[in-house]
C-alpha atoms as a PDB file:
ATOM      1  CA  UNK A   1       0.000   0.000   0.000  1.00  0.00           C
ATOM      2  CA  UNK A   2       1.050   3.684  -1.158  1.00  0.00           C
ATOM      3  CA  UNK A   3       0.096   6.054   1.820  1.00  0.00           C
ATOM      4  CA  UNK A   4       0.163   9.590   0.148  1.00  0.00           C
ATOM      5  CA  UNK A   5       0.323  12.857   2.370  1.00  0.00           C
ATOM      6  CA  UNK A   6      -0.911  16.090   0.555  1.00  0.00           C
ATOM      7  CA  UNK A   7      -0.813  19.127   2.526  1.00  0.00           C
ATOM      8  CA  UNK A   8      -2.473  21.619   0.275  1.00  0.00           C
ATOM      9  CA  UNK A   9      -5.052  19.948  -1.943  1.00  0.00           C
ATOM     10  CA  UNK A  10      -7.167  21.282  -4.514  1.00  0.00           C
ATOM     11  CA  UNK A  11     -10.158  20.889  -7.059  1.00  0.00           C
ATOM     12  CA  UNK A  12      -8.228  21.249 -10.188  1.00  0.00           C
ATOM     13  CA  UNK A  13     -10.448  22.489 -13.775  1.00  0.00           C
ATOM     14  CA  UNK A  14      -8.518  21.904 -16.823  1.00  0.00           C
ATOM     15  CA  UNK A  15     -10.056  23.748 -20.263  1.00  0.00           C
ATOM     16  CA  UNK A  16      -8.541  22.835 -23.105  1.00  0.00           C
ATOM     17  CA  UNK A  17      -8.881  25.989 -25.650  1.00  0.00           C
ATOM     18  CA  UNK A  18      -7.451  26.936 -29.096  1.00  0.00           C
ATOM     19  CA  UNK A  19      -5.197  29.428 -27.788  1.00  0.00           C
ATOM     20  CA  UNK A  20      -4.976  31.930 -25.052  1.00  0.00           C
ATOM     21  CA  UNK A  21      -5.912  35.229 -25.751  1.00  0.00           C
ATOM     22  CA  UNK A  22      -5.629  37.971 -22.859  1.00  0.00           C
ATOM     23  CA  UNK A  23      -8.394  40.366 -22.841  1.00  0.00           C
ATOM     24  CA  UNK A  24     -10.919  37.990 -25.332  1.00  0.00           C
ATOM     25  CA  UNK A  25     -13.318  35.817 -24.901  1.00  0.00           C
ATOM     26  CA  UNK A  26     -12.011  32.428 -25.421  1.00  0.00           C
ATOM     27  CA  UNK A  27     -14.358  29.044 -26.027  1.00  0.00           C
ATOM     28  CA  UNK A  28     -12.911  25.779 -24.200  1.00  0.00           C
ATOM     29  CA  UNK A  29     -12.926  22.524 -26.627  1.00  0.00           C
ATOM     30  CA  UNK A  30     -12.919  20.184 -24.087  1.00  0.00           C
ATOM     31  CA  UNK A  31     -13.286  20.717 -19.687  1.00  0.00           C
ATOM     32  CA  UNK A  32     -12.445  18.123 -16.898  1.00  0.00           C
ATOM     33  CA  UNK A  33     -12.841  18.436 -13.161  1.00  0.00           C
ATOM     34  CA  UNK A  34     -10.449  16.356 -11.136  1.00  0.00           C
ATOM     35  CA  UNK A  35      -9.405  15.964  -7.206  1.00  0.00           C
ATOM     36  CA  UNK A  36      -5.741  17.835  -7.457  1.00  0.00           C
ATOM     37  CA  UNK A  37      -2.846  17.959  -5.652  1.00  0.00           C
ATOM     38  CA  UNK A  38       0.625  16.499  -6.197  1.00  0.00           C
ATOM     39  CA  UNK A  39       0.283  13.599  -3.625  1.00  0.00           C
ATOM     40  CA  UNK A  40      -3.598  12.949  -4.345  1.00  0.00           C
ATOM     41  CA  UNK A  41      -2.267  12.589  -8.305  1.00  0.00           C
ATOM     42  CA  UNK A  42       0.058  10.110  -7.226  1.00  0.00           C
ATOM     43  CA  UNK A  43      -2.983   8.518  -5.612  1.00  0.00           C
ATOM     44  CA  UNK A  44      -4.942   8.469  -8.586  1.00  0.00           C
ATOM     45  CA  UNK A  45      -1.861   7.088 -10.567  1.00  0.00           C
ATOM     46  CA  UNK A  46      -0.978   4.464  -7.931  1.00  0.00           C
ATOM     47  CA  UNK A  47      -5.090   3.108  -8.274  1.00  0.00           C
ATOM     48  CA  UNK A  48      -4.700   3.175 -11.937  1.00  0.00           C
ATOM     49  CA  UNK A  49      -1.848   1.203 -11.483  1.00  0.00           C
ATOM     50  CA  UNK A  50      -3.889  -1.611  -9.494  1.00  0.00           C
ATOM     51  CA  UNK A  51      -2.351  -0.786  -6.420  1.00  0.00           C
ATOM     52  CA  UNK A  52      -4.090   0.114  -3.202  1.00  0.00           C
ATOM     53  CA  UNK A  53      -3.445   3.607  -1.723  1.00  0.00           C
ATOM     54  CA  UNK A  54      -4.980   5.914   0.728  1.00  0.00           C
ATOM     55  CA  UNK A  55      -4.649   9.529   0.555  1.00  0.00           C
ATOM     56  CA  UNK A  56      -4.502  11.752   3.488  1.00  0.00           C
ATOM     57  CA  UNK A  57      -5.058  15.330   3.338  1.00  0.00           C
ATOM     58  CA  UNK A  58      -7.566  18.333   4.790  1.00  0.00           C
ATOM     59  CA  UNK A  59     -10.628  19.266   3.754  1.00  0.00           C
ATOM     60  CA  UNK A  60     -13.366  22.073   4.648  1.00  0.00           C
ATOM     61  CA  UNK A  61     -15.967  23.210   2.469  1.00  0.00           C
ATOM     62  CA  UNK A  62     -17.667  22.304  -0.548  1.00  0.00           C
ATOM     63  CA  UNK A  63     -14.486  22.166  -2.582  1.00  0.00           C
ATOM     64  CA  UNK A  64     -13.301  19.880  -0.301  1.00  0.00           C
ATOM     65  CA  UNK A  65     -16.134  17.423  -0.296  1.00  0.00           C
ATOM     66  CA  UNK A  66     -16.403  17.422  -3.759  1.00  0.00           C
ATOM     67  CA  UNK A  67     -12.772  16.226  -3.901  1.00  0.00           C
ATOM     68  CA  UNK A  68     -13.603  13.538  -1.466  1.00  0.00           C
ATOM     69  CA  UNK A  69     -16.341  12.229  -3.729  1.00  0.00           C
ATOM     70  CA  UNK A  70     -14.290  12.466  -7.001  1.00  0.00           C
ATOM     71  CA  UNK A  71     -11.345  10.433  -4.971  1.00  0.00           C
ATOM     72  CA  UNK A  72     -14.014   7.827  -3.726  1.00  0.00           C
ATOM     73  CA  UNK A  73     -15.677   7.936  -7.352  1.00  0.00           C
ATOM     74  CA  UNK A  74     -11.767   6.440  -8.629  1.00  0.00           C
ATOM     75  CA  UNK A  75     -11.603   3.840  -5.895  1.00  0.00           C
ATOM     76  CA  UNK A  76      -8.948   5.922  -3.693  1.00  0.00           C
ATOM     77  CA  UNK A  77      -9.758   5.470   0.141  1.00  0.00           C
ATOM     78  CA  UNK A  78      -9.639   8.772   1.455  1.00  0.00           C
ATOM     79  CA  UNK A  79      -8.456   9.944   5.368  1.00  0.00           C
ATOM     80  CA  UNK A  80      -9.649  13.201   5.396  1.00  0.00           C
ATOM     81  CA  UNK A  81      -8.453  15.724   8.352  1.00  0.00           C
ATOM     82  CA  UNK A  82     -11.383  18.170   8.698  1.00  0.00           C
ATOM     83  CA  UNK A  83     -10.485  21.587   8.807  1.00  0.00           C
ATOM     84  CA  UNK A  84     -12.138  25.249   9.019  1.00  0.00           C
ATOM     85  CA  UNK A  85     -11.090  26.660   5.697  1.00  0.00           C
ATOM     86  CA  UNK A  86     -12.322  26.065   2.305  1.00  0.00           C
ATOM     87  CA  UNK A  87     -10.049  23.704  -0.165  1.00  0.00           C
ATOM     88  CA  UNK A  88      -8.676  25.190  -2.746  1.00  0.00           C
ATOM     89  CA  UNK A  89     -10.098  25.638  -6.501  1.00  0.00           C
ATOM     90  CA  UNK A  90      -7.305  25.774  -9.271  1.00  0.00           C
ATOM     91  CA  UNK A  91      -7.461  26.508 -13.084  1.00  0.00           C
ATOM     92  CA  UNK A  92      -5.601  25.312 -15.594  1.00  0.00           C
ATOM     93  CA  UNK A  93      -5.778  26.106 -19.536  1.00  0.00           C
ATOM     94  CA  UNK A  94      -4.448  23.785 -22.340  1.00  0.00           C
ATOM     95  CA  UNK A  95      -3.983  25.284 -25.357  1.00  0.00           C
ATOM     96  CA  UNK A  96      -3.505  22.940 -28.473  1.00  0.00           C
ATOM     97  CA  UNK A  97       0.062  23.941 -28.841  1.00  0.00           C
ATOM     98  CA  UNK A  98       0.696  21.707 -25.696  1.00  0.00           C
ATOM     99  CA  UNK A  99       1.555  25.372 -23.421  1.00  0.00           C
ATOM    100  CA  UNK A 100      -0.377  25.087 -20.001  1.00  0.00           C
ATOM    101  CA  UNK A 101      -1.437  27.847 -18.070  1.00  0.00           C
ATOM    102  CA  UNK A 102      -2.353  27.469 -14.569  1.00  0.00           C
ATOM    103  CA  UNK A 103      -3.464  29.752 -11.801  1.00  0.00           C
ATOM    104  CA  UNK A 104      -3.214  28.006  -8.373  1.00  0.00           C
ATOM    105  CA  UNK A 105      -5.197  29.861  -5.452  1.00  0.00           C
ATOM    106  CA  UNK A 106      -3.473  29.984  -2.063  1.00  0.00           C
ATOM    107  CA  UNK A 107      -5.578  27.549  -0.030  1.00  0.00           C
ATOM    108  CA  UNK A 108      -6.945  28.074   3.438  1.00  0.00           C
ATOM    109  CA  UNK A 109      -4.598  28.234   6.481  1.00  0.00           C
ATOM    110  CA  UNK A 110      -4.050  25.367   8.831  1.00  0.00           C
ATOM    111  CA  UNK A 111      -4.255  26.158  12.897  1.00  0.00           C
ATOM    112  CA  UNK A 112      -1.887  24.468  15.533  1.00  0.00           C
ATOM    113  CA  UNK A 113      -4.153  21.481  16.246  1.00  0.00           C
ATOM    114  CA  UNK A 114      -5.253  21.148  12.408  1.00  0.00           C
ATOM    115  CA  UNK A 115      -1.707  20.755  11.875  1.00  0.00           C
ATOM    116  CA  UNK A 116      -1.266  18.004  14.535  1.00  0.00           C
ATOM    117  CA  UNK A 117      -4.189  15.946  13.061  1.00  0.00           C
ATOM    118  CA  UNK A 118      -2.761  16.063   9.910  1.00  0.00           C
ATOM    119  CA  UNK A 119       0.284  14.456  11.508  1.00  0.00           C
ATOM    120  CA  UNK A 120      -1.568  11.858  13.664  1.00  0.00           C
ATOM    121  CA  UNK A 121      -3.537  10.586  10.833  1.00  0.00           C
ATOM    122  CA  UNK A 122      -0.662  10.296   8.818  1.00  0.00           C
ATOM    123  CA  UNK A 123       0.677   7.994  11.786  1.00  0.00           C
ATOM    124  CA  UNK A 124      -2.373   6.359  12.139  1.00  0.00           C
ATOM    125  CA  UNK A 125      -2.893   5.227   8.395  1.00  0.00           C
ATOM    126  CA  UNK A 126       0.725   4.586   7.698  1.00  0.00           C
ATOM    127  CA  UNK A 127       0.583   0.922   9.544  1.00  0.00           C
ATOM    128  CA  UNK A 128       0.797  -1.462   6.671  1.00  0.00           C
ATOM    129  CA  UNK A 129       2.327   0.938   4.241  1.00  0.00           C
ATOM    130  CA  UNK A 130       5.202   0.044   2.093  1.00  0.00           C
ATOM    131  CA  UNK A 131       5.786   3.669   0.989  1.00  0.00           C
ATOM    132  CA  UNK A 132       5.186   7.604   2.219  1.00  0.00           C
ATOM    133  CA  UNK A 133       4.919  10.061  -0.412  1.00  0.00           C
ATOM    134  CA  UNK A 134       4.189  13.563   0.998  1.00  0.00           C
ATOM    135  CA  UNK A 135       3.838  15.737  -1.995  1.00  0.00           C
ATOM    136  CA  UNK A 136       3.183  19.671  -2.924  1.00  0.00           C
ATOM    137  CA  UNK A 137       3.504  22.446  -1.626  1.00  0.00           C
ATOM    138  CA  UNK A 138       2.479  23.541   2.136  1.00  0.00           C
ATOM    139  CA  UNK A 139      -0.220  25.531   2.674  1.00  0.00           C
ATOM    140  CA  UNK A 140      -0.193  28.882   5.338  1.00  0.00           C
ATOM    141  CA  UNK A 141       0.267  28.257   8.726  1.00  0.00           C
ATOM    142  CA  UNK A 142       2.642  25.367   8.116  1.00  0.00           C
ATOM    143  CA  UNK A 143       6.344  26.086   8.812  1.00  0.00           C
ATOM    144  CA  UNK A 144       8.788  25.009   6.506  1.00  0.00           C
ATOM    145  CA  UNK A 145      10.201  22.170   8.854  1.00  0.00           C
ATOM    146  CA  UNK A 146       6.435  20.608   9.059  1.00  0.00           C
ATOM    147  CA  UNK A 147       7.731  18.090   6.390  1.00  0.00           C
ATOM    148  CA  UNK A 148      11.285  17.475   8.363  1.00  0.00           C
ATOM    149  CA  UNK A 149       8.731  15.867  11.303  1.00  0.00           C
ATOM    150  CA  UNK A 150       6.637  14.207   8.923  1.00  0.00           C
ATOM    151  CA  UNK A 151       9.860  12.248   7.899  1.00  0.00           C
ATOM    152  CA  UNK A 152      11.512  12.082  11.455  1.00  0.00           C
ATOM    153  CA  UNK A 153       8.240  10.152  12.764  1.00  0.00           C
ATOM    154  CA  UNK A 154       7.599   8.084   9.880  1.00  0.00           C
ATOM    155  CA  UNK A 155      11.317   6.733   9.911  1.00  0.00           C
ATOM    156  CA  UNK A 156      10.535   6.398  13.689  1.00  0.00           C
ATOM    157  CA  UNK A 157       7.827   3.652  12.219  1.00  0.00           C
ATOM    158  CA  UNK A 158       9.860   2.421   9.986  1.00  0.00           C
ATOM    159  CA  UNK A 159       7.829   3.048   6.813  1.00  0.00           C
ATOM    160  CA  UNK A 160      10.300   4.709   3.541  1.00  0.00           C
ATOM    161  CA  UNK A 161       9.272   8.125   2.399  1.00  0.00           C
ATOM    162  CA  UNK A 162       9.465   9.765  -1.173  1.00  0.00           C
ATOM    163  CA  UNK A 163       8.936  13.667  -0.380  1.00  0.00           C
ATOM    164  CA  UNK A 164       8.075  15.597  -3.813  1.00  0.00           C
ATOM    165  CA  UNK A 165       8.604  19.989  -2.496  1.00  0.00           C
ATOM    166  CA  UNK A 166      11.295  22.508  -3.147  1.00  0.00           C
ATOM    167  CA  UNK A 167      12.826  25.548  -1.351  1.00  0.00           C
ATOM    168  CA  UNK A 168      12.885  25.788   2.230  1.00  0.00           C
ATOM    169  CA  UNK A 169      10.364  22.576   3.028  1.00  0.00           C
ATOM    170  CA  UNK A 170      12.678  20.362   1.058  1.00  0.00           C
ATOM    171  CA  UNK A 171      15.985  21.611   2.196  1.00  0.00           C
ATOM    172  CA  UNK A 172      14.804  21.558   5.925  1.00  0.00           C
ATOM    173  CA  UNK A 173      13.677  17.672   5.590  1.00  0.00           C
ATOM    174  CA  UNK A 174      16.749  16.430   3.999  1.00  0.00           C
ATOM    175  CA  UNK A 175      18.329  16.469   7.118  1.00  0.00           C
ATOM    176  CA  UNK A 176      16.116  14.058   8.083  1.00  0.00           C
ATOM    177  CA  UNK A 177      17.401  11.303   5.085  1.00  0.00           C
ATOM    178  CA  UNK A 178      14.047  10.678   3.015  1.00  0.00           C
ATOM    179  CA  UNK A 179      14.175   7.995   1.295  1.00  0.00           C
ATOM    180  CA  UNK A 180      13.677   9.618  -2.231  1.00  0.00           C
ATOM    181  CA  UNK A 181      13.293  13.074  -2.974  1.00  0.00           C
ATOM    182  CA  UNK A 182      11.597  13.713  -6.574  1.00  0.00           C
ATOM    183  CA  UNK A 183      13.180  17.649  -7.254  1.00  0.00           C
ATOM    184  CA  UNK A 184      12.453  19.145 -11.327  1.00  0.00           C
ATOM    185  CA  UNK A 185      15.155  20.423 -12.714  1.00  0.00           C
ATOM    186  CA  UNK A 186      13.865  23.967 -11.333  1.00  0.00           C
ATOM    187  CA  UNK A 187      13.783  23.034  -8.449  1.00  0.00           C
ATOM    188  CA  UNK A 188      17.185  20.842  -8.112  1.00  0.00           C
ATOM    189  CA  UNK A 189      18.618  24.097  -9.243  1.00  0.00           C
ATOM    190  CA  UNK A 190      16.692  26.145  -6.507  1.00  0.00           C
ATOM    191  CA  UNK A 191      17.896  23.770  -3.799  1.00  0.00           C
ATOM    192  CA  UNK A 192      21.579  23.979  -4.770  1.00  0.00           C
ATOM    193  CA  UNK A 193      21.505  27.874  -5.407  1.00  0.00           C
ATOM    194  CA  UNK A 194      22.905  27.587  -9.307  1.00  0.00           C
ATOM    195  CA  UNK A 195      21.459  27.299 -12.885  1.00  0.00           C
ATOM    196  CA  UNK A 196      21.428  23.742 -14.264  1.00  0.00           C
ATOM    197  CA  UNK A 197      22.309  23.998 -18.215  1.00  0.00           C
ATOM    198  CA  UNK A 198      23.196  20.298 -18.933  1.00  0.00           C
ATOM    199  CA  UNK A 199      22.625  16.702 -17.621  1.00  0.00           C
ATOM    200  CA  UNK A 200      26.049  16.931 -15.552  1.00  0.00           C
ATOM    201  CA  UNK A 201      25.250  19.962 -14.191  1.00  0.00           C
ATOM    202  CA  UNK A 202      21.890  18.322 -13.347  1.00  0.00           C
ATOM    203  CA  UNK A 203      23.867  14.889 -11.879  1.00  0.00           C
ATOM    204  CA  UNK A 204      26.195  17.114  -9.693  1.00  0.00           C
ATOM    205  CA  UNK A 205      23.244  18.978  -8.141  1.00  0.00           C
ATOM    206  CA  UNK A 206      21.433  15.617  -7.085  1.00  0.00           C
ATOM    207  CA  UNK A 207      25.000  14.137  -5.522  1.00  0.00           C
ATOM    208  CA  UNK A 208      24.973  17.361  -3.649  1.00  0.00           C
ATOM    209  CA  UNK A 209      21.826  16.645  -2.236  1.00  0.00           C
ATOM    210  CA  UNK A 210      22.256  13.532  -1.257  1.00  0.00           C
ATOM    211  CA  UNK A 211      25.390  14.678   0.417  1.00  0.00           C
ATOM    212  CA  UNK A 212      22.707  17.001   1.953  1.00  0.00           C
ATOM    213  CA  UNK A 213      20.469  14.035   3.366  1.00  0.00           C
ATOM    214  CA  UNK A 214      18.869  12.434   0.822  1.00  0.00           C
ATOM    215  CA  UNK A 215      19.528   8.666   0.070  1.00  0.00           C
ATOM    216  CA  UNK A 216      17.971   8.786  -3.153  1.00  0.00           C
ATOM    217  CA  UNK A 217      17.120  11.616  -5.783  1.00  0.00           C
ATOM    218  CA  UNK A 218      15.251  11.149  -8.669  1.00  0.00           C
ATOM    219  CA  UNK A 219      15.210  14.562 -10.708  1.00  0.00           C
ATOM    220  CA  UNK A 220      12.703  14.962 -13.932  1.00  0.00           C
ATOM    221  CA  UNK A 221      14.386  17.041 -16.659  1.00  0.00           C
ATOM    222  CA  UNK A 222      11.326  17.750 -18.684  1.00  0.00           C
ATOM    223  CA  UNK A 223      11.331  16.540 -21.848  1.00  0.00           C
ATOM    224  CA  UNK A 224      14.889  15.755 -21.534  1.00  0.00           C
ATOM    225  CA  UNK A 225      14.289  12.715 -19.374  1.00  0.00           C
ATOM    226  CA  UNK A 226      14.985  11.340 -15.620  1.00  0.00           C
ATOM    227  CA  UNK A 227      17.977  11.136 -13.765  1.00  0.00           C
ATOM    228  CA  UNK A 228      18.049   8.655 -10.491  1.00  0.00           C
ATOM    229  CA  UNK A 229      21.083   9.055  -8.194  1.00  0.00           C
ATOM    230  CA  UNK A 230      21.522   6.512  -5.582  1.00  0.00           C
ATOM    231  CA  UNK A 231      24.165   5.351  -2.926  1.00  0.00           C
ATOM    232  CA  UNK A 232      24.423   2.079  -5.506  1.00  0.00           C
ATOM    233  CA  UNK A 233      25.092   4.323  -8.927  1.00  0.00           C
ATOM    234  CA  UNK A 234      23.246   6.672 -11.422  1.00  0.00           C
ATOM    235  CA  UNK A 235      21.404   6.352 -14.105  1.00  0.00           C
ATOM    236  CA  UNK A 236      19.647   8.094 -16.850  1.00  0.00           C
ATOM    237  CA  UNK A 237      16.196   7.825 -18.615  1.00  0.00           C
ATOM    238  CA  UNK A 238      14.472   9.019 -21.236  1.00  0.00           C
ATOM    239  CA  UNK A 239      11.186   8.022 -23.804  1.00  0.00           C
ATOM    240  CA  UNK A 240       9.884   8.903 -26.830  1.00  0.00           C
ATOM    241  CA  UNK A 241       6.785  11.030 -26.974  1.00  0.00           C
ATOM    242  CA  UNK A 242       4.430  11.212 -30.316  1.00  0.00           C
ATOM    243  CA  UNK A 243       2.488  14.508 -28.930  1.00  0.00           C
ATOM    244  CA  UNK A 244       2.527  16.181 -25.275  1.00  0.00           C
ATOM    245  CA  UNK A 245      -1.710  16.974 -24.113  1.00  0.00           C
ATOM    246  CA  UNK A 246      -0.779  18.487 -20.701  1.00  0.00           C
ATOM    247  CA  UNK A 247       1.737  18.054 -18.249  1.00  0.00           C
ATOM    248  CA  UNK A 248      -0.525  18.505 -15.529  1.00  0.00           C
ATOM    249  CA  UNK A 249       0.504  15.791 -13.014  1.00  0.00           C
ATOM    250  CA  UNK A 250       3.281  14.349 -15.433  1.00  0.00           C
ATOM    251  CA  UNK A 251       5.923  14.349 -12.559  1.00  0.00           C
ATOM    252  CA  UNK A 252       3.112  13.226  -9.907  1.00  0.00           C
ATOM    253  CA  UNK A 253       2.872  10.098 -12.055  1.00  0.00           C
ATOM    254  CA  UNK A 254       6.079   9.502 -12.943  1.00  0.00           C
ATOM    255  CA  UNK A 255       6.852   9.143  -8.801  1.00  0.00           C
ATOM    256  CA  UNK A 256       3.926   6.840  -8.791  1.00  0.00           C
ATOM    257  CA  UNK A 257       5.411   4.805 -11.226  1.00  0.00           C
ATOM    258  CA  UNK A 258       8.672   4.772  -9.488  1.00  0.00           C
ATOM    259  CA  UNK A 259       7.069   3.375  -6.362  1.00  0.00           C
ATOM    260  CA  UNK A 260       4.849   1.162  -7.566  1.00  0.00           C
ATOM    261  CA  UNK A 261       7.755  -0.878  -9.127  1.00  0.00           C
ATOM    262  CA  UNK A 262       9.863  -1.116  -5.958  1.00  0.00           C
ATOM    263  CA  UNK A 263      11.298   2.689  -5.512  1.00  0.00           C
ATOM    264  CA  UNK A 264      14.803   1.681  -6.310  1.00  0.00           C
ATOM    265  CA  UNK A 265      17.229   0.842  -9.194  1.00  0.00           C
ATOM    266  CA  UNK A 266      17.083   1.198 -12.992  1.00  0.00           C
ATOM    267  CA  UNK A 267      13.726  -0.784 -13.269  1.00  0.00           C
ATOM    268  CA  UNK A 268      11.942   1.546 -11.312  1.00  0.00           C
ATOM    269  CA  UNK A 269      13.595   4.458 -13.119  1.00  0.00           C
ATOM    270  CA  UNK A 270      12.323   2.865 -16.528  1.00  0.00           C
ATOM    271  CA  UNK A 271       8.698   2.240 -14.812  1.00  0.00           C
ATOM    272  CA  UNK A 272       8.808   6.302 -13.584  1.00  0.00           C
ATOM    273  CA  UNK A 273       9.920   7.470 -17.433  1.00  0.00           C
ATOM    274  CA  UNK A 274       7.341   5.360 -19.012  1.00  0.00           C
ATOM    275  CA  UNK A 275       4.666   6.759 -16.096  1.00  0.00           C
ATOM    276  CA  UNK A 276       5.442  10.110 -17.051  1.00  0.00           C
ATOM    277  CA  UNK A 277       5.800  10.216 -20.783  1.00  0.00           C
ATOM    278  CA  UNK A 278       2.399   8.384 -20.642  1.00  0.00           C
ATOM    279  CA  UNK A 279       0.351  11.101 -18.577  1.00  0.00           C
ATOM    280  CA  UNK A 280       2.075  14.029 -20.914  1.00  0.00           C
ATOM    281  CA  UNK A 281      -0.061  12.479 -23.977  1.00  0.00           C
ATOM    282  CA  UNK A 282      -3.118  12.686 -22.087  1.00  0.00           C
ATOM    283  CA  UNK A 283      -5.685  15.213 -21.498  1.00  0.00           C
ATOM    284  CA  UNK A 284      -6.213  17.344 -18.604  1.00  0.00           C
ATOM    285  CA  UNK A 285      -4.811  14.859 -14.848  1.00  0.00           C
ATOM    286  CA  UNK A 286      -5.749  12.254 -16.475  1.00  0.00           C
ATOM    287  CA  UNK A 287      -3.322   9.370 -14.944  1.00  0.00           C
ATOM    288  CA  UNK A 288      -2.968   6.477 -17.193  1.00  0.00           C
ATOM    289  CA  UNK A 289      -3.080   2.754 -16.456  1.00  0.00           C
ATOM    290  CA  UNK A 290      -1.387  -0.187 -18.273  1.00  0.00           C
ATOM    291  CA  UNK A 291      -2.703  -0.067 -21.536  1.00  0.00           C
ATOM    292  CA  UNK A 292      -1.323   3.847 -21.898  1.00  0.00           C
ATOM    293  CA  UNK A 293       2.048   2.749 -20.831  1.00  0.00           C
ATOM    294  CA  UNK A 294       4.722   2.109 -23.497  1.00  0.00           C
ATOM    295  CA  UNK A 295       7.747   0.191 -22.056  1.00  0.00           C
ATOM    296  CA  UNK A 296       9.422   0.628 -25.266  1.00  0.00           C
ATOM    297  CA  UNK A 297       9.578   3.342 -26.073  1.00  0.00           C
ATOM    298  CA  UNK A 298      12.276   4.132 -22.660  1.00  0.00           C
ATOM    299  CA  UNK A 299      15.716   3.920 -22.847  1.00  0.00           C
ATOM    300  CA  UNK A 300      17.783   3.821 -19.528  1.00  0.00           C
ATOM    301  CA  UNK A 301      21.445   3.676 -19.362  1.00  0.00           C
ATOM    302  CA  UNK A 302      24.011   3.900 -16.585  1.00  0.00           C
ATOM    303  CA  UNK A 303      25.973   6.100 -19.473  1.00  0.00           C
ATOM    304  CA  UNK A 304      24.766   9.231 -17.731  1.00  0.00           C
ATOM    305  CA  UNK A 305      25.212  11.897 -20.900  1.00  0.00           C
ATOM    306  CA  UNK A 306      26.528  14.948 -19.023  1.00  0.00           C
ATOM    307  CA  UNK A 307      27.705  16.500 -21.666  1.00  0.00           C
ATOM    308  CA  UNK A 308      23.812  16.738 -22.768  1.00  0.00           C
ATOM    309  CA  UNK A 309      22.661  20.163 -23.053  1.00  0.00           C
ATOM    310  CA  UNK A 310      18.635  20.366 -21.263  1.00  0.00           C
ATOM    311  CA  UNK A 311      16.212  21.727 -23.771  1.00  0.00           C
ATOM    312  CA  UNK A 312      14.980  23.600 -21.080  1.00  0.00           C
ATOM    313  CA  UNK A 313      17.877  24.479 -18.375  1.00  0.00           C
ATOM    314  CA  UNK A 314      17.059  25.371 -14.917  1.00  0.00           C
ATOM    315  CA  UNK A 315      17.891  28.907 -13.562  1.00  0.00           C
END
């Protein structure tokens, strides 16, 4: 079972349009309403996978119940931690060039003892689990070293944790050694304070953090590919993609993939790329299931190509 922890969910509304034009009225193609957030994707790509999982997070409101139902509605058991604010509505616009706009709302603000039973319940429902992943960013009223305990009590269980942040919430858990931490390339270079330009830039930045705390990075380059840096080596990944839809929880499933196929080594590197180059060629969240995924089509090699410039680098 994949426990997943998100701190700052959402109700996420993806319109696909044309094109974007400010200051016009513009005519969606195609709409979707989904339950959002980074760990509740990985939910929803871990139960498309056939695995169980259970997704903890707060909710308060209508937004919030609504994203309880649409969880239920995809066979995702749900521990919700009732709290006094509303959840969070996002938007997100896919235009037909494959260029995603998205405009994320702050989310309500968590008290002292919301906080706590956010923690206990993540104690409570971790018994069994074979995998953490606490995912997103945090919302207000949560200090950056709220994901630091998270990890310091679930190692105290003994359950592995993948964490999936950036700035000062990632750089105050690693300290605590998670397991895996899933940076972008943005975000790799954010944590080491320097611009990423190539894959070996990108391979020196994830040693770094692991000299930092964590025993495992695995860092999504974008269209570029996957590296995974581990005590035991590193290795690189990449897939072929006919057309990108929307990006929109790309990452989120590629981290489901990685866990679902063990959370270590070249295999699960291979099962993360082919996750993730899956859910780009899909509309809207949607996370896909076997029959999307093309294990062919990925190519991992231990051959990390540093000399690789990134299509997109990282500033």
């Amino acid at each position: 079972m994949i426990l997943t922890v998100t701190p700052n969910p959402s109700l996420d509304r993806t319109y696909e349009v044309p094109s974007l034009d400010r200051g016009e009225v513009v005519r969606a193609t195609g709409e979707r309403m989904d339950p959002g957030g980074k760990g509740v994707n990985v939910s929803r790509a871990v139960a498309a996978a056939g695995r169980r999982t259970v997704a903890v997070l707060p909710l308060g409101g209508a937004p919030g119940a609504l994203v309880a139902t649409l969880l239920d509605a995809q066979g995702i058991e749900v521990a919700p931690v009732p709290v006094a604010g509303a959840t969070r509505s996002n938007i997100a616009l896919a235009e037909a060039d494959g260029v995603l706009t998205k405009i994320n709302a702050p989310g309500p603000e968590l008290t002292a003892a919301e906080q706590e039973a956010l923690l206990e319940t993540v104690r409570e429902q971790s018994r069994g689990a074979d995998w953490i992943a606490c995912c997103g960013s945090l919302p207000r009223g949560l200090a950056p070293s709220w994901y630091a305990e998270l990890v310091a009590r679930a190692h105290r269980t003994g359950v592995r944790i993948a964490l999936d942040t950036s700035g000062p919430a990632l750089l105050a858990a690693l300290g605590e050694r998670p397991d895996v931490v899933k940076p972008n390339a943005e975000e790799l270079a954010g944590a080491v304070g320097r611009p990423l330009a190539t894959v070996g830039d990108a391979l020196k930045a994830a040693e770094e953090l692991r000299e930092l705390g964590a025993r495992t990075v695995l860092a999504s380059l974008g269209a570029d590919g996957q590296l995974l840096v581990a005590e035991d080596g590193a290795w690189f990944a990449s897939a072929r993609v006919d057309a990108v839809r929307s990006n929109v929880g790309a990452g989120d499933s590629s981290l489901a993939g990685f866990l679902v196929a063990g959370g270590s080594g070249p295999a699960a590197l291979a099962s993360a790329v082919a996750h993730g180059a899956a859910a780009v060629q899909l509309p809207g969240s949607v996370m896909p299931g076997p029959a999307d995924l093309d294990p062919s089509a990925v190519t991992v090699t231990a051959d990390v190509p540093a000399d690789r410039a990134l299509t997109e680098p990282a500033s």
